[in-house]
Protein backbone atom coordinates (compact mmCIF):
# COMPACT_ATOMS: atom_id res chain seq x y z
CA UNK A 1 182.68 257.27 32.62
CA UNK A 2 185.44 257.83 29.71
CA UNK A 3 187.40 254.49 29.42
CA UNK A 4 190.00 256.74 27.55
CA UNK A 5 190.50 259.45 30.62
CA UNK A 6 190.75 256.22 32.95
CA UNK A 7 193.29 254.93 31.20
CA UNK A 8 195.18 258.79 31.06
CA UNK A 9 194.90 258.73 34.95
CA UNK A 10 196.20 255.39 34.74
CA UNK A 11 199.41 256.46 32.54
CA UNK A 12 199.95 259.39 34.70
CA UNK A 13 200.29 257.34 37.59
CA UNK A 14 202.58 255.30 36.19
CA UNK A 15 204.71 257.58 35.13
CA UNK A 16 204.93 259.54 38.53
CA UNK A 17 205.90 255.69 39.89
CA UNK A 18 208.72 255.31 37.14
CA UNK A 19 210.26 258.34 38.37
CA UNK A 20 210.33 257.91 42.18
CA UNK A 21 213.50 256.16 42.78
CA UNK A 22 212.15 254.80 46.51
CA UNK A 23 208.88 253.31 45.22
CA UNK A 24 210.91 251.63 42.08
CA UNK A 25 213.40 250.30 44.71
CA UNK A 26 210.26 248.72 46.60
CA UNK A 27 208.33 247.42 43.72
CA UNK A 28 211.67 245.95 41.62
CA UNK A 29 214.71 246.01 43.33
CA UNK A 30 213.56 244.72 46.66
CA UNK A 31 211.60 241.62 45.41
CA UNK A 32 214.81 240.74 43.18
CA UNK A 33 216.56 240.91 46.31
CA UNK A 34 215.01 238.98 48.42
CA UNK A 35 214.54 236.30 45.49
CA UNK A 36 218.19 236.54 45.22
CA UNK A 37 218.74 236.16 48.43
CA UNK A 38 216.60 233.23 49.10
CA UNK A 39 217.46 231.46 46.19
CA UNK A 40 220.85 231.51 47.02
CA UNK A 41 220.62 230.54 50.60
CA UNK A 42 218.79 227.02 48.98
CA UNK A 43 221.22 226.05 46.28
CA UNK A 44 224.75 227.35 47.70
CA UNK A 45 224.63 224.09 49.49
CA UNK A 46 223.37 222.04 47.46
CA UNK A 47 226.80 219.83 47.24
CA UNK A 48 226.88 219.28 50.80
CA UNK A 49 223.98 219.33 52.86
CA UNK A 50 223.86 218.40 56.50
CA UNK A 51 222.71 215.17 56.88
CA UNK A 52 222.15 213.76 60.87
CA UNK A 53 223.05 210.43 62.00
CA UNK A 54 222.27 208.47 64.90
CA UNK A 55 224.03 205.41 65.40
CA UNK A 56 221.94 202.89 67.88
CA UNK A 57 224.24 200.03 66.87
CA UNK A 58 227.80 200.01 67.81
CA UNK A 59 228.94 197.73 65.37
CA UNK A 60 232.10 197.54 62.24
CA UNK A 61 229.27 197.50 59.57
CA UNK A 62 227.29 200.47 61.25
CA UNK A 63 230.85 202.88 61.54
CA UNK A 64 231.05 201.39 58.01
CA UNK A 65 227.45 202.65 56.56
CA UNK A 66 228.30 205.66 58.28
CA UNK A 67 232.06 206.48 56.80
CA UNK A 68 230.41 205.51 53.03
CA UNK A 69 227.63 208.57 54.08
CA UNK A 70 230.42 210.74 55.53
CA UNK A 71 232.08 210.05 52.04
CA UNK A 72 229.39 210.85 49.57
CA UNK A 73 229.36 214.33 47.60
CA UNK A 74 226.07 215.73 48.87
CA UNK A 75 226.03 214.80 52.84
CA UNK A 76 228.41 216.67 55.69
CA UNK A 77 227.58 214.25 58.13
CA UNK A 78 226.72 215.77 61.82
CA UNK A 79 226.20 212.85 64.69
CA UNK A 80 223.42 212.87 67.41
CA UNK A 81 223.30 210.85 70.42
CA UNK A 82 219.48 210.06 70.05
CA UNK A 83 216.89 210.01 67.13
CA UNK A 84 214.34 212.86 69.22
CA UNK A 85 217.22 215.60 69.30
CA UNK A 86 218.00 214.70 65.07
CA UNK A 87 214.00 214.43 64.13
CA UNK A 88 213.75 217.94 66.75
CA UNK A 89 216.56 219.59 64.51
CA UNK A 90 215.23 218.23 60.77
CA UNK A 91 211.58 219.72 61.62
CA UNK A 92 213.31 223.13 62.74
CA UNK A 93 214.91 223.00 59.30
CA UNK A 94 218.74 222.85 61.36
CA UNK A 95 219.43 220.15 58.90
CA UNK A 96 218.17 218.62 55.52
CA UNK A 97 217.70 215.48 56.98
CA UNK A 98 218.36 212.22 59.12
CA UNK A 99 219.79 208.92 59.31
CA UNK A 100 218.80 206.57 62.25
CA UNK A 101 220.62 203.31 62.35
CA UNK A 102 218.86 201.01 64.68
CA UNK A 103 220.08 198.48 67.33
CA UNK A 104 221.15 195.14 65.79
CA UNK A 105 221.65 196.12 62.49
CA UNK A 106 225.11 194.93 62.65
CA UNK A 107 223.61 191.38 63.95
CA UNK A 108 221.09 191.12 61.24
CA UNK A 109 223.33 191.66 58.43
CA UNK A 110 225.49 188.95 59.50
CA UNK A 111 223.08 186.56 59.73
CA UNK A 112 221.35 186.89 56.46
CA UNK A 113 218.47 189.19 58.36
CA UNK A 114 216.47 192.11 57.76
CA UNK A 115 216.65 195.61 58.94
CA UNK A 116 215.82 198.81 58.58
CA UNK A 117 217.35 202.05 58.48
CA UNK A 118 215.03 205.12 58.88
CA UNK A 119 215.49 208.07 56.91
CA UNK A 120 213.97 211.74 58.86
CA UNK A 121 212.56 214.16 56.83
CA UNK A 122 210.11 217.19 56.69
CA UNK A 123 208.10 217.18 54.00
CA UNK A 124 207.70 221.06 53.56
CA UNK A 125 211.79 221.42 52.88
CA UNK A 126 213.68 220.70 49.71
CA UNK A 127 217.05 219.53 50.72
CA UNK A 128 215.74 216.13 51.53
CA UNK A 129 214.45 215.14 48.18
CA UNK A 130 218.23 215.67 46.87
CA UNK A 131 219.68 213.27 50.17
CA UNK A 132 217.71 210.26 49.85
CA UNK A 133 218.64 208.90 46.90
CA UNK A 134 222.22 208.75 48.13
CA UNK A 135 221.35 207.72 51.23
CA UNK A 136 218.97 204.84 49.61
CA UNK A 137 222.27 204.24 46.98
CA UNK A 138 224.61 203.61 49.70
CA UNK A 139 222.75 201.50 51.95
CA UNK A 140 221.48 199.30 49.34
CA UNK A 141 224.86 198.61 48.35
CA UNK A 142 225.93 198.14 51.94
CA UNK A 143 222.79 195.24 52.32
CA UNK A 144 223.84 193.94 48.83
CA UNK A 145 227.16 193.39 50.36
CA UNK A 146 226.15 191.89 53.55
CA UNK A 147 223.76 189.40 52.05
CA UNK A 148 226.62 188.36 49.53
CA UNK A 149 229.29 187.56 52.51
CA UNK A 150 226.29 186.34 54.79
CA UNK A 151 225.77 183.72 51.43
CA UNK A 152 229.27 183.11 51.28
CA UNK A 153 230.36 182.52 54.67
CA UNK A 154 227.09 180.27 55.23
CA UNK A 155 228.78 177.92 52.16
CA UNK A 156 232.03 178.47 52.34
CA UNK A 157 232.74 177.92 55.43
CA UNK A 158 234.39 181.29 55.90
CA UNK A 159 234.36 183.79 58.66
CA UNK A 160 231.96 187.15 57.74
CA UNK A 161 234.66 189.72 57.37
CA UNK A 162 236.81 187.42 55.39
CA UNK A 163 233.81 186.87 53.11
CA UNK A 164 233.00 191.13 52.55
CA UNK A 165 236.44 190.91 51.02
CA UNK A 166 235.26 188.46 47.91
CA UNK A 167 231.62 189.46 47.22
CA UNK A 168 232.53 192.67 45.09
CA UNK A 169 230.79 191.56 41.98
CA UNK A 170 227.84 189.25 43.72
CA UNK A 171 224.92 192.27 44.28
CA UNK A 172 222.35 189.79 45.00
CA UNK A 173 218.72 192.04 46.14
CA UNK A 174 219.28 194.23 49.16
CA UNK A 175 217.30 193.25 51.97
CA UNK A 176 217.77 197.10 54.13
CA UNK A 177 215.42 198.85 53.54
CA UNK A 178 215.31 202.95 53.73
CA UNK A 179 211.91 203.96 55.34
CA UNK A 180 211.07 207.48 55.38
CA UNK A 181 210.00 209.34 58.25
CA UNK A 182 208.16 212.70 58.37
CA UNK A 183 208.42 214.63 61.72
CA UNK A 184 205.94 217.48 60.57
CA UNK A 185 202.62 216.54 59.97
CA UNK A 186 201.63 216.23 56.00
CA UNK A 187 198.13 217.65 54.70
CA UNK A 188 196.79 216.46 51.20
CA UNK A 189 198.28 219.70 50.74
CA UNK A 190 202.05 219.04 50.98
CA UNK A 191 203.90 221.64 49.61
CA UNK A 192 205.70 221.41 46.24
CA UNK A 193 209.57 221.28 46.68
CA UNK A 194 212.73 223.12 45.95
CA UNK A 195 212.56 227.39 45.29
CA UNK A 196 209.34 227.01 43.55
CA UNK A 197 207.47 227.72 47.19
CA UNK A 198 209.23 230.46 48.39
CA UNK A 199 209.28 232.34 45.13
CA UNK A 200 205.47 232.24 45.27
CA UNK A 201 204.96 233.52 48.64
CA UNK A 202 207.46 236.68 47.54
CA UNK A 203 205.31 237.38 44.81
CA UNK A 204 202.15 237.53 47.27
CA UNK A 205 203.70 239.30 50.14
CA UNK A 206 205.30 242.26 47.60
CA UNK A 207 202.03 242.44 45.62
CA UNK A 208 199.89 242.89 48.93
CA UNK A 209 202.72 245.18 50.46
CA UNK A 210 203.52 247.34 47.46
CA UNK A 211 199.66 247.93 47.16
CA UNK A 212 199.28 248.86 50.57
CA UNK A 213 202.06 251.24 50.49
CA UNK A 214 200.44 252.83 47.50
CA UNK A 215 198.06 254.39 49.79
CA UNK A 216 200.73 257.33 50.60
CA UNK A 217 200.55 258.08 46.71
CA UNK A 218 197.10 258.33 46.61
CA UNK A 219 197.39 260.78 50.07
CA UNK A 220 199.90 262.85 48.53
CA UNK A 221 197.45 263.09 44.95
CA UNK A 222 194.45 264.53 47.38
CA UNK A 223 196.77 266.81 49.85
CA UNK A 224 198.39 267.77 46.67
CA UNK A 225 194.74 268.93 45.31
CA UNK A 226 196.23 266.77 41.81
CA UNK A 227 192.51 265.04 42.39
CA UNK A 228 190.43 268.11 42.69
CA UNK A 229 191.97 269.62 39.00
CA UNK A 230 191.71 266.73 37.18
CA UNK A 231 187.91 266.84 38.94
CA UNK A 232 188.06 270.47 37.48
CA UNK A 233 188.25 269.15 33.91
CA UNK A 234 185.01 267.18 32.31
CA UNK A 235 186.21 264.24 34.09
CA UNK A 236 183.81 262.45 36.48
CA UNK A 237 184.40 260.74 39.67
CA UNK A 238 183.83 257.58 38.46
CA UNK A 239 186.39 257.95 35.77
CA UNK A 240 188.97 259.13 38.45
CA UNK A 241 188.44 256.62 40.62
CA UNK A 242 188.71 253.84 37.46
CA UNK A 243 191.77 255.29 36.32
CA UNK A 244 193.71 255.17 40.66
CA UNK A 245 192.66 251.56 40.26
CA UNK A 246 193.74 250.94 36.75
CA UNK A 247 197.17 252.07 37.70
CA UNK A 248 197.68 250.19 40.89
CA UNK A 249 196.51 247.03 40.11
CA UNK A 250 198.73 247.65 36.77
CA UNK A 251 201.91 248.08 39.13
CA UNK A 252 200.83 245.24 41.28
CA UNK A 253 200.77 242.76 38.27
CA UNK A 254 204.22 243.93 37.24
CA UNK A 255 205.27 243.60 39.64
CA UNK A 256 203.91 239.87 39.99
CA UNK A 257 205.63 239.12 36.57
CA UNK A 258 208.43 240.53 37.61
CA UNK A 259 208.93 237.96 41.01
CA UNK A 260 207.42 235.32 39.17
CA UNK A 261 210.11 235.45 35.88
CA UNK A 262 213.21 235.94 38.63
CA UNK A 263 212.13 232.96 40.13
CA UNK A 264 211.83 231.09 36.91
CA UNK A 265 214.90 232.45 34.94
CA UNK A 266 217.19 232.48 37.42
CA UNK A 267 216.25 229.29 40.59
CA UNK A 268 214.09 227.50 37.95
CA UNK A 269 211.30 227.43 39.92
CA UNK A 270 208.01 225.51 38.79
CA UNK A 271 205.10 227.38 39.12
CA UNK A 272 202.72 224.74 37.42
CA UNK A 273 199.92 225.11 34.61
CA UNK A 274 200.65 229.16 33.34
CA UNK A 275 196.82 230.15 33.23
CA UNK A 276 196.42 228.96 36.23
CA UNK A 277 199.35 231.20 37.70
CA UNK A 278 198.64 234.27 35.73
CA UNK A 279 194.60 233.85 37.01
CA UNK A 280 195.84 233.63 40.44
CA UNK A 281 198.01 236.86 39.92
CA UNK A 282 195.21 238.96 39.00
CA UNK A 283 192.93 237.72 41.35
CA UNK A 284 195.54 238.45 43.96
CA UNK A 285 196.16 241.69 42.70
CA UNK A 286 192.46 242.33 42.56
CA UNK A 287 192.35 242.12 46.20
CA UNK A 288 195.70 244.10 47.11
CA UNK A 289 194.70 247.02 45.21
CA UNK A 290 191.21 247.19 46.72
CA UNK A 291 193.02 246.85 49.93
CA UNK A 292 195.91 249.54 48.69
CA UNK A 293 192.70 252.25 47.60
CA UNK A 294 190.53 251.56 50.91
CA UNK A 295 193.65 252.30 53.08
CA UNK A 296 194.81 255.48 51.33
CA UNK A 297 190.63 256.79 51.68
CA UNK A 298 191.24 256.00 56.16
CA UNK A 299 194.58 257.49 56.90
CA UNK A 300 195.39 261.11 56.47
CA UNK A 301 199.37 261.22 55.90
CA UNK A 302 201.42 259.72 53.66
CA UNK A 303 203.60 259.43 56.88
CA UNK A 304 200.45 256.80 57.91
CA UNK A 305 200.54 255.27 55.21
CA UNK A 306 204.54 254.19 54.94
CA UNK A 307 204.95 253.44 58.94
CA UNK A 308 200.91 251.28 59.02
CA UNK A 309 201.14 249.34 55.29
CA UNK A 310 204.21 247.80 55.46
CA UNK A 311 204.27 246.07 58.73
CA UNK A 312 200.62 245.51 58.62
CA UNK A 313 201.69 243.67 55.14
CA UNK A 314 204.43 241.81 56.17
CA UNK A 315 201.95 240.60 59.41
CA UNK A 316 199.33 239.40 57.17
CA UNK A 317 201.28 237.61 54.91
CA UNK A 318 203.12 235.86 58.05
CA UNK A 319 199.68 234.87 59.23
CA UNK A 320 198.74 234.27 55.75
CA UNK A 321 201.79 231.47 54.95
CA UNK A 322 204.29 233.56 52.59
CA UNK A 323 207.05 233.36 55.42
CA UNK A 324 206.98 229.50 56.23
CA UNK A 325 204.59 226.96 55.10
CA UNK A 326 201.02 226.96 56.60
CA UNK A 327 201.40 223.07 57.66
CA UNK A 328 203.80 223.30 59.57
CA UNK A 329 201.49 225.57 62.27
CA UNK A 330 198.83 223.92 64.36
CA UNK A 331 195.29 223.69 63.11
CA UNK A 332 194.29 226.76 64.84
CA UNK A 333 196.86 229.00 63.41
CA UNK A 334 196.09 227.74 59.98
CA UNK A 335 192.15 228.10 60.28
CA UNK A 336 192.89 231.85 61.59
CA UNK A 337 195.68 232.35 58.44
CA UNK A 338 193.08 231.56 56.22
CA UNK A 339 191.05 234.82 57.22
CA UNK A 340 193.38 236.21 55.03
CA UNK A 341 193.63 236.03 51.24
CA UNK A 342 197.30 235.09 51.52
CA UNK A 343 196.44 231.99 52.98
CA UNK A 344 193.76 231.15 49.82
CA UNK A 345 196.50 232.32 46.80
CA UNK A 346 199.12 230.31 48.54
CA UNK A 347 197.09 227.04 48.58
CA UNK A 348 196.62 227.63 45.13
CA UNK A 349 200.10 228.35 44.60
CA UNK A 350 200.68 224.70 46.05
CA UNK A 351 198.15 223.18 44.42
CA UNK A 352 199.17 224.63 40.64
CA UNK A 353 202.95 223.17 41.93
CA UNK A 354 201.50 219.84 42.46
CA UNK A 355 200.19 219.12 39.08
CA UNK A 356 196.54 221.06 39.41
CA UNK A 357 195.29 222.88 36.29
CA UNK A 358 193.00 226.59 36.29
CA UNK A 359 190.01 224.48 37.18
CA UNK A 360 192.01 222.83 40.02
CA UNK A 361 192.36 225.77 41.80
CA UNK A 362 188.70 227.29 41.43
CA UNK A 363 187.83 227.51 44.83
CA UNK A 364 190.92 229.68 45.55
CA UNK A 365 189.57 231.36 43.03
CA UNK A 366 186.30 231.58 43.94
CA UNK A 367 187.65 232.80 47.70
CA UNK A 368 189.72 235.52 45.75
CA UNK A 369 186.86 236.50 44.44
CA UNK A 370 184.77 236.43 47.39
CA UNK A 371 187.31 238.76 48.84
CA UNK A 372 187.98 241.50 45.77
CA UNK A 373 183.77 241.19 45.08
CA UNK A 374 183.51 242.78 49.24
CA UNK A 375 186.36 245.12 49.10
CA UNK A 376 186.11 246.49 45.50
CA UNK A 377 183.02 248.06 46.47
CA UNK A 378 184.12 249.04 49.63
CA UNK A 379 187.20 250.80 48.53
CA UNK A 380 185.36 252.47 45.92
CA UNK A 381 182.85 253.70 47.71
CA UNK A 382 185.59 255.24 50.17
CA UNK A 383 187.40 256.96 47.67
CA UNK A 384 184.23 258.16 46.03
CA UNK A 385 183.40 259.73 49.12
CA UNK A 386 186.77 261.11 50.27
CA UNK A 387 187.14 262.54 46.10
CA UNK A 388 183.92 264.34 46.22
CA UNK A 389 184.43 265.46 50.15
């Protein structure tokens, strides 16, 4: 095999990519619109998110907690008449996030008690993480309140309300508390907040669909006969077949940069330790391109190719987690996603998000590799065969 003729192949291929104005649109424009898109759709809010309340006591210092929400910067307040239909609506994603004040919190507070406001969240969204310190701001300060006038009305000899009036600058400990709830359930494997998740799952759904669809290209090269001349020149199979996978595992990890430094430059987004994330790109890649060649060697048309590898993509990497987060599914539907090597580079994806290094993500790795080491081979062996007929 001639490393230099590989990498010719390669070049060519490249090239022929650079000028098709469809296949650019697919491999740049589309991922930077969907980032766009997305990234959007999480901050545009990000002044006023919708925050659900239910009020299980009636009382003048529960409409008062309430207002004081209704009045802060980053909450549109939307009312429920029972916790179940506001913990239903925050694990649908309907709203950031919940407030549930209980029965006799207005009691408690004027009597120098304890209560306990619950705060509803799903631990697989962002919005939340911005709401609760507000919501833990503003009902400390409501307790802090409370226990003041409780404190002076017990010594004064005043009446409660008369009391709230004078206890401005006493901010003795709050005794509310804010307890968080999660209504999803929350693996060791919770996944890391704000843009940084969905900006990884667009970079492994357009690598594995941009590969596939690269099987029309290498259709067209054999209907063409472009395969059987450069066969015609001292160039050996091996060296052809070196030089389709040079190329499309060089367009897949473009286009990985590409996704990846959108999401980074323009949302921020945090994709943890860098050799870590540029080891899980090529390992990823790895297997899309195998995948990409062995699909171009079993369908005939180029037509195949663009109606099969794009909805086949875009249902693998649904099953695989890249369009909503794999814990949120029941067990089953997360053992089956993990048939799929989506499901593997998106746990790592998490995992590099939550702090782990390269070696904290070696068993992804290792899966990866379990998965390129089977259909590297295979692929090659396909086009090997379908080359030399």
């Amino acid at each position: 095999m001639s490393p230099r003729r590989a990498l010719l192949i390669a070049e060519v291929a490249l090239l022929r990519v650079a000028r098709d104005r469809v296949a650019l649109f697919f491999i740049v424009a589309l991922p930077l619109l969907v980032t766009f898109t997305i990234g959007f759709a999480i901050f545009r809010n990000i002044g006023a998110l919708p925050l659900g309340v239910v009020e299980e006591d009636r009382g003048p210092l529960t409409r008062e907690l309430v207002a004081r929400l209704a009045r802060s910067p980053v909450a549109r307040i939307e009312r429920y008449a029972d916790a179940e239909a506001l913990r239903r609506d925050v694990r649908h994603g309907t709203i950031a996030g919940g407030v549930v004040v209980p029965a006799g919190y207005d009691e408690a507070l004027r009597t120098g008690g304890s209560a306990e406001v619950t705060f509803v969240l799903s631990p697989t969204r962002s919005a939340p993480e911005g709401l609760r310190p507000a919501v833990s701001a503003i009902v400390a300060d409501e307790a802090a309140r409370a226990q003041a006038a409780a404190f002076a009305s017990g010594h004064a000899g005043v009446g409660f309300d008369d009391a709230r009036g004078l206890v401005d600058e006493i901010r003795p400990d709050a005794r509310v508390t804010v307890e968080p709830e999660s209504v999803a359930v929350m693996s060791s494997r919770a996944v890391y907040q704000g843009f940084s998740y969905p900006a990884s799952a667009n970079t492994i759904l357009f690598i594995f669909i941009t590969a596939m669809a690269a099987a029309g290209g290498l259709i067209s090269a054999r209907k063409l006969g472009i395969d059987r001349r450069i066969l015609a020149t001292p160039t050996s199979v091996a060296t052809l077949v070196a030089g389709h996978f040079v190329g499309r595992l060089t367009i897949g990890l473009l286009q990985g940069l590409v996704v990846v430094g959108a999401g980074a430059l323009l949302f921020g987004a945090r994709y943890g330790d860098p050799a870590g994330v540029a080891a899980l790109v090529v390992s990823f890649a790895l297997v899309a391109t195998a995948v990409g060649i062995f699909l171009g060697t079993v369908l005939r048309t180029p037509e195949q190719a663009s109606a099969i590898a794009p909805p086949l993509g875009i249902a693998l990497g649904m099953l695989g987690g890249t369009m909503w987060p794999l814990e949120i599914v029941p067990q089953a539907m997360r053992t089956l996603g993990h048939v799929t090597p989506h499901a593997w580079a998106m746990d790592a994806f998490v995992a590099l998000g939550r702090g782990a290094d390269l070696a904290g993500i070696a068993p992804q790795l290792a899966v990866l590799g379990g998965f390129a080491a089977v259909l590297l081979p295979l692929a090659t062996w396909r086009l090997r065969r379908v080359l030399v007929g």
